[in-house]
N, C-alpha and C. Protein backbone atom coordinates (compact mmCIF):
# COMPACT_ATOMS: atom_id res chain seq x y z
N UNK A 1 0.82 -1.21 0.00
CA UNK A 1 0.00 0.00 0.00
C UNK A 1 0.86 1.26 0.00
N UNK A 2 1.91 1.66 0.68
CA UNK A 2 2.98 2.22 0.68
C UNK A 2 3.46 2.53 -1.12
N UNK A 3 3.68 1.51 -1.59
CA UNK A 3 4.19 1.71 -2.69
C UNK A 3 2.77 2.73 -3.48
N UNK A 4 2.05 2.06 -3.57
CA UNK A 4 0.80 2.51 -4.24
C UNK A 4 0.77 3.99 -4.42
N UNK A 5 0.18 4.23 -3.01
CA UNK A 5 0.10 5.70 -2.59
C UNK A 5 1.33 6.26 -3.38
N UNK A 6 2.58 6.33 -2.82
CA UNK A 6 3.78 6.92 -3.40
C UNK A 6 3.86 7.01 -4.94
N UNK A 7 3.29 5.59 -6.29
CA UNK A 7 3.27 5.86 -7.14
C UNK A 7 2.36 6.78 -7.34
N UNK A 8 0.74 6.70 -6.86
CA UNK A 8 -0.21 7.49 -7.16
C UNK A 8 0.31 9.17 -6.68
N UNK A 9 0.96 9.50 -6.24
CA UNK A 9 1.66 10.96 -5.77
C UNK A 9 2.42 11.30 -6.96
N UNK A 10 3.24 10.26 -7.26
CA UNK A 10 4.61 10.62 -8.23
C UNK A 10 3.39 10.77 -9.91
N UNK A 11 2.71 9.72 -10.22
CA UNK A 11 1.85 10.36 -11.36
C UNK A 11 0.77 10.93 -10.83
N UNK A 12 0.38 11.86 -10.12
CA UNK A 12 -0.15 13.45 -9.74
C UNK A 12 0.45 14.49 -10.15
N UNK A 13 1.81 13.97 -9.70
CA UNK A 13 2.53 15.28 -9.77
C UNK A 13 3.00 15.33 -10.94
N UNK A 14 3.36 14.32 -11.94
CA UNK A 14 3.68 14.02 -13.22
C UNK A 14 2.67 14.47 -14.38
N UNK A 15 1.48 14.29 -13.81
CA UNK A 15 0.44 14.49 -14.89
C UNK A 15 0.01 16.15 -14.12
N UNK A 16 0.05 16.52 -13.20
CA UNK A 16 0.23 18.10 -12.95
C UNK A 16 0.57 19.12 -13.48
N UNK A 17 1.73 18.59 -13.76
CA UNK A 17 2.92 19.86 -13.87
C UNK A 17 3.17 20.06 -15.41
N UNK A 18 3.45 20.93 -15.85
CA UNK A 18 3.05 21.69 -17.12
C UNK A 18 3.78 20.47 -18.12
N UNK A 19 3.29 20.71 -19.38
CA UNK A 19 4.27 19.37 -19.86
C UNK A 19 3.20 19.63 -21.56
N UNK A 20 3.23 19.17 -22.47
CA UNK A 20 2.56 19.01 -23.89
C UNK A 20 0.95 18.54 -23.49
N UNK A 21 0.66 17.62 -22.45
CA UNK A 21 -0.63 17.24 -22.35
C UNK A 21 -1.57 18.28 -21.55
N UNK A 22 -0.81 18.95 -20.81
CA UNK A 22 -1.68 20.41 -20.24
C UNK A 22 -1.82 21.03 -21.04
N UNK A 23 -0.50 21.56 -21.85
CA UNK A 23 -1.31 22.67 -22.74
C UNK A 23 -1.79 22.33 -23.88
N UNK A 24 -1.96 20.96 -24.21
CA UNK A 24 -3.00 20.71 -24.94
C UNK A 24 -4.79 20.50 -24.42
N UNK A 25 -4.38 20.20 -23.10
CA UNK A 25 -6.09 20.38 -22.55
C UNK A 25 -6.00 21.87 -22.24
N UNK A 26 -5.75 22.36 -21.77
CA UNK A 26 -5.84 24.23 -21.72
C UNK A 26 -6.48 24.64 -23.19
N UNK A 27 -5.94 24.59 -24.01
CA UNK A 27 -6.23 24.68 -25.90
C UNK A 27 -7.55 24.23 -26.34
N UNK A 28 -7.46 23.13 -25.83
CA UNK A 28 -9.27 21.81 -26.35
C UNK A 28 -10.53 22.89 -25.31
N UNK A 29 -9.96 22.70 -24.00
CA UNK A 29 -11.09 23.40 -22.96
C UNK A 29 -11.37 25.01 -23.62
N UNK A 30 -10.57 25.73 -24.14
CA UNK A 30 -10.62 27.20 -24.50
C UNK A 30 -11.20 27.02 -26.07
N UNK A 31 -11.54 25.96 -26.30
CA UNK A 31 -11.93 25.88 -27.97
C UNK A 31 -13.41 25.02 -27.55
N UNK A 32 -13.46 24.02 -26.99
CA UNK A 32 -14.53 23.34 -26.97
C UNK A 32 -15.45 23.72 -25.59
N UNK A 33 -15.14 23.48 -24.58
CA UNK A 33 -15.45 23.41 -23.45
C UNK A 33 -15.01 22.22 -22.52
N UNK A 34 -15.41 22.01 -21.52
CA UNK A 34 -15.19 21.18 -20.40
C UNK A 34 -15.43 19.66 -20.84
N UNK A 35 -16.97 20.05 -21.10
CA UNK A 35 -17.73 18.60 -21.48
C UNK A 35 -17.32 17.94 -22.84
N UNK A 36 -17.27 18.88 -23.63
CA UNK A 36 -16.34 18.11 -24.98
C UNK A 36 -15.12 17.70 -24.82
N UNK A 37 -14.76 18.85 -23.98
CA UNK A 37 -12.76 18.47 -23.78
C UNK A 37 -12.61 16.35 -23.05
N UNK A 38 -13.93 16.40 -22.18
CA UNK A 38 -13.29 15.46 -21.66
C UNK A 38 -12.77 14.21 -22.37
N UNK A 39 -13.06 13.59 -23.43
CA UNK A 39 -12.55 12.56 -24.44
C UNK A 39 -11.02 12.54 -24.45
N UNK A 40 -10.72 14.31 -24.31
CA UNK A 40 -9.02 14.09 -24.87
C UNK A 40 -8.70 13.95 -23.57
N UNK A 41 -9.31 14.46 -22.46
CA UNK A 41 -8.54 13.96 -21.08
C UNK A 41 -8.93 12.25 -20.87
N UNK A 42 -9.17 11.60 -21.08
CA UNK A 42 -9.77 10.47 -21.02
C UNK A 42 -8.46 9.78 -21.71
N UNK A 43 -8.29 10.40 -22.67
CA UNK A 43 -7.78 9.81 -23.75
C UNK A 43 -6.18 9.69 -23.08
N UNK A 44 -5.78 11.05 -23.00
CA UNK A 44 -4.71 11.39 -22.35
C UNK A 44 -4.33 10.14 -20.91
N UNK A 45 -5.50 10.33 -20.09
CA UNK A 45 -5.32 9.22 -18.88
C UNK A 45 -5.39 8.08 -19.35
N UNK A 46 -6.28 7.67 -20.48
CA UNK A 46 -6.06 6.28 -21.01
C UNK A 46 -4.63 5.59 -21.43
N UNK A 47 -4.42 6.78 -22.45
CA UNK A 47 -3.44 6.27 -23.13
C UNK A 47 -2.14 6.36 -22.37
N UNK A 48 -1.58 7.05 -21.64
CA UNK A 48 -1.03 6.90 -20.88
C UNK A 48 -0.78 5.67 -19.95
N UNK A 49 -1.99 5.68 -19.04
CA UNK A 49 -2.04 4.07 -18.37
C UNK A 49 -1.57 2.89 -19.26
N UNK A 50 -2.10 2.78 -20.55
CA UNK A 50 -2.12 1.51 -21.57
C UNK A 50 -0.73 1.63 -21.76
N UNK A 51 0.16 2.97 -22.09
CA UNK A 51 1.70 2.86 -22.06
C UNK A 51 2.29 2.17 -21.02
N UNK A 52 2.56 2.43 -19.59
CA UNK A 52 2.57 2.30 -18.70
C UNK A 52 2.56 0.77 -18.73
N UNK A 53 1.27 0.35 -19.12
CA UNK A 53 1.06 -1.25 -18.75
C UNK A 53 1.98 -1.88 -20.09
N UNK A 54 1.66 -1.82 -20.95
CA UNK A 54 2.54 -2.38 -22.15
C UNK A 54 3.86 -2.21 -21.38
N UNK A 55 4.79 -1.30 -21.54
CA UNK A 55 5.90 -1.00 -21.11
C UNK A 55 6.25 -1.90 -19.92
N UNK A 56 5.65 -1.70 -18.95
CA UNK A 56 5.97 -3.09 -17.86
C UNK A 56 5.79 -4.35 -17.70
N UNK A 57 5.03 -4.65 -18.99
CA UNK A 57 4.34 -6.13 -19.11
C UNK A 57 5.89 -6.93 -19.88
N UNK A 58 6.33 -6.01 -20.51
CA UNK A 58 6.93 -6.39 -21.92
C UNK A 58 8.55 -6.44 -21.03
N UNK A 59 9.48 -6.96 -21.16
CA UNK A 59 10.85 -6.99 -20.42
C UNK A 59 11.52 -6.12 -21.32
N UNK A 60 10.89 -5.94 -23.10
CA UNK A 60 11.53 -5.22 -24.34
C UNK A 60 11.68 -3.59 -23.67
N UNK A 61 10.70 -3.30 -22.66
CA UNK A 61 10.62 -1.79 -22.67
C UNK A 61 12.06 -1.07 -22.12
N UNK A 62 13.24 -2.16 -21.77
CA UNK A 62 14.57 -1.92 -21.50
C UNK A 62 15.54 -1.49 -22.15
N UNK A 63 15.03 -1.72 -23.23
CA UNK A 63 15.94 -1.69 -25.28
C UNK A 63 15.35 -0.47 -25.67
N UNK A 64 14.12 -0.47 -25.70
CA UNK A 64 13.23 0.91 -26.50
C UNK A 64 13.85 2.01 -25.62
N UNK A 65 14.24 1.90 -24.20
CA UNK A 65 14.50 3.47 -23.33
C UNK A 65 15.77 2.99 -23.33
N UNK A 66 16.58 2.52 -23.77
CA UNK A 66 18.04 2.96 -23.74
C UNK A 66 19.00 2.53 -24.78
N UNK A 67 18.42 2.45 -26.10
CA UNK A 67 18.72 2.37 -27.39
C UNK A 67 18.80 3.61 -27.88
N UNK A 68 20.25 4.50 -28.11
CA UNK A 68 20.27 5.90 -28.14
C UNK A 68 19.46 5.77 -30.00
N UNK A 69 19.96 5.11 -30.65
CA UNK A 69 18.83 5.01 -32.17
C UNK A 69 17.49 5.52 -31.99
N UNK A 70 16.62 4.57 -31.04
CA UNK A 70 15.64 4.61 -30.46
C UNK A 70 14.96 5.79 -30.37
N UNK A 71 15.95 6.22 -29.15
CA UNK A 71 15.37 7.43 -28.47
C UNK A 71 15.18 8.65 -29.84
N UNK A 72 16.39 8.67 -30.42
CA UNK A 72 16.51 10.16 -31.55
C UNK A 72 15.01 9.76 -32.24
N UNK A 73 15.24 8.40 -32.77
CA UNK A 73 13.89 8.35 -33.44
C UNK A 73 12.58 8.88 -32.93
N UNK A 74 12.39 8.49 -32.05
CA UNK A 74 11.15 8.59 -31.05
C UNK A 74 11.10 10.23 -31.14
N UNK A 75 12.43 10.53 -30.07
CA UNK A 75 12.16 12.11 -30.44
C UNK A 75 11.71 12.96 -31.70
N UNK A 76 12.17 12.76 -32.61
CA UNK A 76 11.93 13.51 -33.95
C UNK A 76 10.11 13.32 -34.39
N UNK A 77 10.33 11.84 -33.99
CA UNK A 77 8.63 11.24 -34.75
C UNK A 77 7.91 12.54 -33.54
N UNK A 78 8.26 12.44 -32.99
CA UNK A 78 7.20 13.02 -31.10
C UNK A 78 7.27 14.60 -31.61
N UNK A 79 8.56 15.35 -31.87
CA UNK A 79 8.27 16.37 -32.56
C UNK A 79 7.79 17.08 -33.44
N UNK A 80 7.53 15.88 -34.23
CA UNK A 80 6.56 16.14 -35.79
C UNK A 80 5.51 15.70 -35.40
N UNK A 81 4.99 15.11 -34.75
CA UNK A 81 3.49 15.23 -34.14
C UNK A 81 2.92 16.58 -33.51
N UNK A 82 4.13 16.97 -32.23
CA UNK A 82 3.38 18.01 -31.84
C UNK A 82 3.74 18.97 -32.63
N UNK A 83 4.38 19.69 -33.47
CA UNK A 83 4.52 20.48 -34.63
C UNK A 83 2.84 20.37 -34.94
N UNK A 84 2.37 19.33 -35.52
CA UNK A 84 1.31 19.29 -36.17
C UNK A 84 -0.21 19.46 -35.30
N UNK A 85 -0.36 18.86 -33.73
CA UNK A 85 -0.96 19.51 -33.04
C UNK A 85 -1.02 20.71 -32.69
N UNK A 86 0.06 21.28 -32.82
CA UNK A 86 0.47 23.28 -32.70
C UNK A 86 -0.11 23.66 -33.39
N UNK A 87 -0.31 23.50 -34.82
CA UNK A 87 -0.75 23.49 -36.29
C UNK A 87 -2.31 23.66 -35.99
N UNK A 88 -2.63 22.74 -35.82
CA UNK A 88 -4.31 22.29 -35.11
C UNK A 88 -4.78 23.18 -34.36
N UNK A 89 -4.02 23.87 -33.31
CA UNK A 89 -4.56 24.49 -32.48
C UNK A 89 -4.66 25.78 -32.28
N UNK A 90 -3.35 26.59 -33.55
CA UNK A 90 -3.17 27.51 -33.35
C UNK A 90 -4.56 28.07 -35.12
N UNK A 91 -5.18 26.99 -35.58
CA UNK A 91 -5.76 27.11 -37.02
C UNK A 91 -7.51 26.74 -36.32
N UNK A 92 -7.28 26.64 -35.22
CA UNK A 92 -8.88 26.11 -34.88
C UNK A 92 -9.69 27.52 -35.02
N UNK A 93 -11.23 27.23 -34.74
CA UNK A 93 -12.12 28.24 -35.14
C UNK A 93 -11.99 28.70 -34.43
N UNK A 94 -12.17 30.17 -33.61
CA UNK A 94 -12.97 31.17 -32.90
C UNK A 94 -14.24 31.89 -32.79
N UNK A 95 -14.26 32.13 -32.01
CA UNK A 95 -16.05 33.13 -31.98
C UNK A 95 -15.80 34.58 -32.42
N UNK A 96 -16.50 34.84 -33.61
CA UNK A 96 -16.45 36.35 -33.96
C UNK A 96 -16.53 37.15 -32.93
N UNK A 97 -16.15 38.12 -33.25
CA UNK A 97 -16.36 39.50 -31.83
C UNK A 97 -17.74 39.93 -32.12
N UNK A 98 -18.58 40.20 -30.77
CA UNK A 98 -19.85 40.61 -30.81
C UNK A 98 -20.85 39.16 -30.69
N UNK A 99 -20.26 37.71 -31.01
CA UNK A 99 -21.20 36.43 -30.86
C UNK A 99 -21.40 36.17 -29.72
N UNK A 100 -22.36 35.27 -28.92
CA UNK A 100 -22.00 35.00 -27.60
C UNK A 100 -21.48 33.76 -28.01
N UNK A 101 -20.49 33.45 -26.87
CA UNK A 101 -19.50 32.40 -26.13
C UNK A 101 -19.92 31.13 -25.78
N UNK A 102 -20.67 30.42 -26.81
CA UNK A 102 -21.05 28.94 -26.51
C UNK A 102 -19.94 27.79 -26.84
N UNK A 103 -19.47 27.33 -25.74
CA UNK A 103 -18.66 26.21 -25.90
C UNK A 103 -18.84 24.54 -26.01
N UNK A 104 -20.75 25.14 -26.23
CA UNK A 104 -21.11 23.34 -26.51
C UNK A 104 -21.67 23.11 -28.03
N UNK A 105 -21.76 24.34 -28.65
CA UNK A 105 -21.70 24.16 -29.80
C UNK A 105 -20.50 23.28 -31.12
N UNK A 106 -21.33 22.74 -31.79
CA UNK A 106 -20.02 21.86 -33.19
C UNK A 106 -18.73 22.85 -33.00
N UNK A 107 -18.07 22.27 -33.03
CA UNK A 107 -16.75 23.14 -33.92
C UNK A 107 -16.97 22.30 -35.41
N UNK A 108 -15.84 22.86 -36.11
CA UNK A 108 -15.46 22.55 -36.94
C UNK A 108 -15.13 21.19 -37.08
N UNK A 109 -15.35 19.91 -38.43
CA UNK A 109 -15.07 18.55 -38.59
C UNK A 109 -13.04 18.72 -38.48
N UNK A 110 -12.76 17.95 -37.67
CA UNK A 110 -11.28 17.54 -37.80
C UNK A 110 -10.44 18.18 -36.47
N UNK A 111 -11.17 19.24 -35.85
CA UNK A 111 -10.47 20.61 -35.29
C UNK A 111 -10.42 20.50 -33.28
N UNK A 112 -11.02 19.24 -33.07
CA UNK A 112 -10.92 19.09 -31.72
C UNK A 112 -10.31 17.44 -31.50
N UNK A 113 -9.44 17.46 -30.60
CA UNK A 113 -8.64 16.25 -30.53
C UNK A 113 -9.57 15.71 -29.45
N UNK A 114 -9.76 14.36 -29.98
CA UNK A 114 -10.96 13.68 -29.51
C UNK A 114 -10.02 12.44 -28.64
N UNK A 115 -10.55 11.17 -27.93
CA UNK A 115 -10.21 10.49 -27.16
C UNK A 115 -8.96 9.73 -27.71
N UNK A 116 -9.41 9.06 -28.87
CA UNK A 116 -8.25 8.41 -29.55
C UNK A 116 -6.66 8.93 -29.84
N UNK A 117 -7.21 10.45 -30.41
CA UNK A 117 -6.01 11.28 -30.80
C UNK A 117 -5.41 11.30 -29.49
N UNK A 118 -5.90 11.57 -28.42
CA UNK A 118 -4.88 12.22 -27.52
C UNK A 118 -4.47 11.02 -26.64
N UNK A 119 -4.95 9.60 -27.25
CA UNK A 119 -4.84 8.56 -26.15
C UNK A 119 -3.35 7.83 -27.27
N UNK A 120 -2.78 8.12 -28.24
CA UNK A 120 -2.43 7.99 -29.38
C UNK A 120 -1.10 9.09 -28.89
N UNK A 121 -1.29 9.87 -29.11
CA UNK A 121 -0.47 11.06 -28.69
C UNK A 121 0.29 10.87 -27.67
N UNK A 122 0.21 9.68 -27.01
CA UNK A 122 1.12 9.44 -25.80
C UNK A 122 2.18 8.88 -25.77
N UNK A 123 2.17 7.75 -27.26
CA UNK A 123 3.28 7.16 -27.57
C UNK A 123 4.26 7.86 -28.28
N UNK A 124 3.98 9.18 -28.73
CA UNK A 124 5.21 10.05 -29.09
C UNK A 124 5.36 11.70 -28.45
N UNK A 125 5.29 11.24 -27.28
CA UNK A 125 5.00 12.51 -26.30
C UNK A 125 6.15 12.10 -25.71
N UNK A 126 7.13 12.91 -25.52
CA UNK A 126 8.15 12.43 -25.08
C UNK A 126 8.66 12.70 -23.39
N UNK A 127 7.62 13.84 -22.77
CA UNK A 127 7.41 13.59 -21.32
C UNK A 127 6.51 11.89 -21.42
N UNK A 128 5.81 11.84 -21.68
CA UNK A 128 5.34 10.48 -21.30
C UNK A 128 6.27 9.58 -21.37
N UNK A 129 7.10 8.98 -22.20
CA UNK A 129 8.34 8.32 -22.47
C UNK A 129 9.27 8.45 -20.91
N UNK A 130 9.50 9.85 -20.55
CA UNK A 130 10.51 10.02 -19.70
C UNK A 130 9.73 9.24 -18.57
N UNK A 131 8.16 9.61 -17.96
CA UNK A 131 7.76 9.33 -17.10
C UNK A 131 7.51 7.80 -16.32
N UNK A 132 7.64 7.25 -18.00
CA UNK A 132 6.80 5.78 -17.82
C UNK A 132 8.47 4.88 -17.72
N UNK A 133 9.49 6.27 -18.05
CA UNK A 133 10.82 5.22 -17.90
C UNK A 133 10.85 5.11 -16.36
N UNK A 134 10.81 6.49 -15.35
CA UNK A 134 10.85 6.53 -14.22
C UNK A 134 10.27 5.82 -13.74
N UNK A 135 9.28 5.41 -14.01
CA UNK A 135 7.78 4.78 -13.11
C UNK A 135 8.19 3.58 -13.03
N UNK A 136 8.86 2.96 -14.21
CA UNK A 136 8.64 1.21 -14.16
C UNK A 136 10.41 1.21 -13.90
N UNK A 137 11.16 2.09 -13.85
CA UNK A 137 12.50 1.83 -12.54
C UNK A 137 12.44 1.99 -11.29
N UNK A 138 11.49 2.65 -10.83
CA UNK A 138 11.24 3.14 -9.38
C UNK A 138 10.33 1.83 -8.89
N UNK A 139 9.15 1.48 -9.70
CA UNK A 139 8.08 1.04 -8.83
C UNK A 139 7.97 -0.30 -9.09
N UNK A 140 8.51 -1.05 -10.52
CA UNK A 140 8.09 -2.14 -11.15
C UNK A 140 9.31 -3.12 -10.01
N UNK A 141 8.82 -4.02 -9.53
CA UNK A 141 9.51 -5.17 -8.90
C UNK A 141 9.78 -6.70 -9.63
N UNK A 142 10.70 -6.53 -10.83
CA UNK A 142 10.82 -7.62 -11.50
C UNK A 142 10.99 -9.35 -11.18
N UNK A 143 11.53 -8.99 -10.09
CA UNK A 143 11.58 -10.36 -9.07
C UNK A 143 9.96 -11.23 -8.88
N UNK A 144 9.37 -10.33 -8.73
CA UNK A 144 7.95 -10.77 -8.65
C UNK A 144 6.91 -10.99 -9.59
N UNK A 145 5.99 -11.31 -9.59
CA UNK A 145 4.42 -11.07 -10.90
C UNK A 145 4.58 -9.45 -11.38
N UNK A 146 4.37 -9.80 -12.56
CA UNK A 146 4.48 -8.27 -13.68
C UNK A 146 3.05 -8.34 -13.83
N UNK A 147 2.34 -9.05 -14.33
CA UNK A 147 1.12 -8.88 -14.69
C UNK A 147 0.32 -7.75 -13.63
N UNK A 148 0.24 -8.20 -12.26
CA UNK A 148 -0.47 -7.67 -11.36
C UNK A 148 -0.09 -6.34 -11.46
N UNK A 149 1.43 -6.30 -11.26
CA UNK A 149 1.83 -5.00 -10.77
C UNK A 149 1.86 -4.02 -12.19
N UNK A 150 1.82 -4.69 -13.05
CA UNK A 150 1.60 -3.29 -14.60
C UNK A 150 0.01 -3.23 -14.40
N UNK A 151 -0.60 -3.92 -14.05
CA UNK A 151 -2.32 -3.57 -13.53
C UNK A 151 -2.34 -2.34 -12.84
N UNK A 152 -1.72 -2.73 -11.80
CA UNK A 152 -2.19 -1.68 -10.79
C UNK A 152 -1.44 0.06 -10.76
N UNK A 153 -0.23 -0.34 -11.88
CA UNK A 153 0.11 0.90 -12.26
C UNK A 153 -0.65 1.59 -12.96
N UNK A 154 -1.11 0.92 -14.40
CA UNK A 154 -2.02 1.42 -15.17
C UNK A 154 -3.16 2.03 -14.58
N UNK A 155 -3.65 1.02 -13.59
CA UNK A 155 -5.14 1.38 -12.69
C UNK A 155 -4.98 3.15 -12.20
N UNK A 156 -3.76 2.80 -11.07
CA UNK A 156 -3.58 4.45 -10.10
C UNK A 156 -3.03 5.64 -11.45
N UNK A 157 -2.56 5.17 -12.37
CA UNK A 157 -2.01 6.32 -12.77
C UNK A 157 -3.47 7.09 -13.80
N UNK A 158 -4.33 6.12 -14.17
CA UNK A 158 -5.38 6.61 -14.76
C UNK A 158 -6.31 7.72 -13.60
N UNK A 159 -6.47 7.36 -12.36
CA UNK A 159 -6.88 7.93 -11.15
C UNK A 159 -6.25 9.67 -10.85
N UNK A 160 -5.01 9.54 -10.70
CA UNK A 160 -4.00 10.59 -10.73
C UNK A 160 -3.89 11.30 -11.69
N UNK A 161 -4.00 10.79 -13.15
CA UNK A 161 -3.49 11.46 -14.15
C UNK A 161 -4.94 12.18 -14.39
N UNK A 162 -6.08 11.84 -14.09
CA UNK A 162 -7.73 12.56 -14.10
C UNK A 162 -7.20 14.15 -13.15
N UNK A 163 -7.26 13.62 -12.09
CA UNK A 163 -7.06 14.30 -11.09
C UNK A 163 -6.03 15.67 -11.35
N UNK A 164 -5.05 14.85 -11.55
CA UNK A 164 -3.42 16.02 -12.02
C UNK A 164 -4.17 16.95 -13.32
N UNK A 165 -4.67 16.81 -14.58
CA UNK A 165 -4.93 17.04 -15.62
C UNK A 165 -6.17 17.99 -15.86
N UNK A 166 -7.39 17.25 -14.84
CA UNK A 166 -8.64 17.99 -14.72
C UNK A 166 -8.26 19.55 -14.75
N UNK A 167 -7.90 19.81 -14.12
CA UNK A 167 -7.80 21.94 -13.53
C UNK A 167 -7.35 22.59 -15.17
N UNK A 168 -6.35 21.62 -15.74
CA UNK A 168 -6.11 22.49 -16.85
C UNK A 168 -7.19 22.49 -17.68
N UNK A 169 -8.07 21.85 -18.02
CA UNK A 169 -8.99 21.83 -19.28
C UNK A 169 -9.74 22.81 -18.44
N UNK A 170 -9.96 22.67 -17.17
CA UNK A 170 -10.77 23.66 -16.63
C UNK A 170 -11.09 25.28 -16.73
N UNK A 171 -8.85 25.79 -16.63
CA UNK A 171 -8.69 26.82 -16.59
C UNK A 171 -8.80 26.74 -17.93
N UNK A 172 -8.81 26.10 -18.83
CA UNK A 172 -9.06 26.44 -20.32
C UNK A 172 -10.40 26.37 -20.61
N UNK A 173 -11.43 25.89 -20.22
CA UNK A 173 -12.62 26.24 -20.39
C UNK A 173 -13.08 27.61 -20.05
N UNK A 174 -12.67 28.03 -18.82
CA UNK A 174 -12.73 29.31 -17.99
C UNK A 174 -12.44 30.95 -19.04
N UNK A 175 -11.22 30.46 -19.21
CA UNK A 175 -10.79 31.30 -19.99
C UNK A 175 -11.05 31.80 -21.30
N UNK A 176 -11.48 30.18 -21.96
CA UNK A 176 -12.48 30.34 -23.33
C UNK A 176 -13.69 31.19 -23.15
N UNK A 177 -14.09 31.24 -22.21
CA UNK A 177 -15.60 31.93 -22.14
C UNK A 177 -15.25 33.57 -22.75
N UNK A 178 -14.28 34.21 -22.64
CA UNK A 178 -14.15 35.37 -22.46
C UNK A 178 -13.31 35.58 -23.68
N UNK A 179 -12.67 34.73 -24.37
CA UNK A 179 -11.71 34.85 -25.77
C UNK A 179 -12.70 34.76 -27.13
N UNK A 180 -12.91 36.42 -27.35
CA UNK A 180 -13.54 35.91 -28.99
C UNK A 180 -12.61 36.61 -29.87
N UNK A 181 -12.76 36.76 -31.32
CA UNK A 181 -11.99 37.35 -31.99
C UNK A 181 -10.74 37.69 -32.40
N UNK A 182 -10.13 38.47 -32.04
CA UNK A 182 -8.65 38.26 -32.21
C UNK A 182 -7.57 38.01 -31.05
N UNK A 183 -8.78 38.11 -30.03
CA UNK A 183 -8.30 37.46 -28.63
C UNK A 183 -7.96 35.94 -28.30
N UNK A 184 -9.07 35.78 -28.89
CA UNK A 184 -9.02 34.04 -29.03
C UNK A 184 -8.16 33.28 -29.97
N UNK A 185 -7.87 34.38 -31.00
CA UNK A 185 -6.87 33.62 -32.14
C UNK A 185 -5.18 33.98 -31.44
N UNK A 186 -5.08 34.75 -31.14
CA UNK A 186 -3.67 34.94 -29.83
C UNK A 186 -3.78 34.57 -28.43
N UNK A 187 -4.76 33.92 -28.19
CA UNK A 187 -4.72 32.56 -26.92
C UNK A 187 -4.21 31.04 -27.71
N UNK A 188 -4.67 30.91 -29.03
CA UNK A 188 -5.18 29.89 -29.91
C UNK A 188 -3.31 29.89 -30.48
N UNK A 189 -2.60 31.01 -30.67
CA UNK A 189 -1.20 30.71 -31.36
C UNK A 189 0.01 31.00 -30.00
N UNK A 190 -0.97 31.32 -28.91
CA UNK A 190 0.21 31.35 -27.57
C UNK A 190 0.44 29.47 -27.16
N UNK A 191 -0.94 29.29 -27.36
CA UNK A 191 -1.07 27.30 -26.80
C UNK A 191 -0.27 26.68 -27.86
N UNK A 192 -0.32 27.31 -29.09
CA UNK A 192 0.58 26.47 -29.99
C UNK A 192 2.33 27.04 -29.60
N UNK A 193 2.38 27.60 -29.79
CA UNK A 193 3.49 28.43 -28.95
C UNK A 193 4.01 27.39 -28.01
N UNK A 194 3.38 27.05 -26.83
CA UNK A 194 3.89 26.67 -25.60
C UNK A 194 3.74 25.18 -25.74
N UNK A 195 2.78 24.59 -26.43
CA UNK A 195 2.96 23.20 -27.00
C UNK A 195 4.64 23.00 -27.60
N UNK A 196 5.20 23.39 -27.96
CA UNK A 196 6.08 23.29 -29.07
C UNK A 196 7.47 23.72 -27.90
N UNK A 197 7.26 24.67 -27.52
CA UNK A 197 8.56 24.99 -26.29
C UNK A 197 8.19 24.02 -25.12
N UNK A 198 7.09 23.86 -24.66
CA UNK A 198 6.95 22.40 -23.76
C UNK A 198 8.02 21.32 -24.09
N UNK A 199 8.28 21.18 -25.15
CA UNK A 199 9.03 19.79 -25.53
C UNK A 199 10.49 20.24 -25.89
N UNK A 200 10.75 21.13 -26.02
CA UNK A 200 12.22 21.59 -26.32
C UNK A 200 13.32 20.98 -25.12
N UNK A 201 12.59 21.23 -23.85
CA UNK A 201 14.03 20.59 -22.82
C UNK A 201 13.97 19.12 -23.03
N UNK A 202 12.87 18.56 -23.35
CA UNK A 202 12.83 16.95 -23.48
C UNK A 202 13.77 16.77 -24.62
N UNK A 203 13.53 17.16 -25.67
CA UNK A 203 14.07 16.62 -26.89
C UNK A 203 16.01 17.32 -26.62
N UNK A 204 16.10 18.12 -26.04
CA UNK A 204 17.28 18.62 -25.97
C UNK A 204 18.22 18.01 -24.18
């Protein structure tokens, strides 16, 4: 139980703290709202966990994190993804000036990253990579059953990573209410902005 708790703290604070998956829910919540956003947080905690468990199930996940080939690869692919989510986010619609501020209305077909995308988005997110290396050196006990224990990682970190993640789509819903026009299109190219410098100390 000890261990538990301590992992469930370490992905809190992991899925907390500013990183490509916040300011991509900050972006979704300020474009869609709360209730739409939640798919990509779902997605985000999903896909994450499902890393997590693959990665510890598999003994391979030892080669993939310390195969310097590997890693460059990974990095570059992970950068040309979020390049292209920046792209997405900084090109999404806005509310004319003078409309009111409905965030449960359609957006646009293609223009909101839905459960899959962002549950997808984890395998070349390269904080996730770093995290899930930490997690399964710190917490995974190879001596023992893997099965159970990549369970119960997957399980708490889906718990935590809700938890850690929720506030940002929040403050991005919050904030959407009040962004129309050319306000919203320079909230809309600051998130792409900070998507893209988010990942610069990783990749460097």
């Amino acid at each position: 139980m000890i261990e538990i708790w301590g992992f469930a703290l370490f992905a809190y604070v992991a899925s907390a703290t500013p990183g490509p998956n916040n300011v991509l829910l900050t972006a979704v919540g300020a474009s869609v709202g709360i209730r739409r956003g939640l798919p990509a947080l779902a997605g985000i905690a999903g896909g994450f966990a499902m890393m997590i468990f693959v990665l510890a199930l598999s003994v391979g996940q030892t080669v993939m994190l310390t195969d310097s080939n590997v890693q460059i690869g990974m990095r570059l692919v992970g950068f040309a993804v979020l390049l292209w989510l920046a792209w997405k986010i900084a090109t999404s619609p806005v509310t004319p000036e003078g409309a009111p501020k409905d965030t449960d209305e359609p957006q646009e077909p293609g223009r909101v990253v839905g459960f899959f995308g962002a549950a997808l988005f984890q395998w070349v997110n390269p904080k996730a990579w770093i995290v899930c290396a930490a997690a399964i050196a710190a917490y995974l006990n190879v001596e023992q059953a893997v099965l159970p224990q990549a369970v119960m990682l997957a399980l708490t970190f889906v718990g935590a990573a809700i938890l850690g993640c929720l506030p940002w789509l929040a403050v991005g819903t919050l904030v959407g209410r009040y962004l129309k026009g050319n306000r919203a299109r320079a909230f809309n190219y600051a998130m792409a902005g900070l998507l893209v410098v988010s990942v610069v100390p990783m990749l460097l």
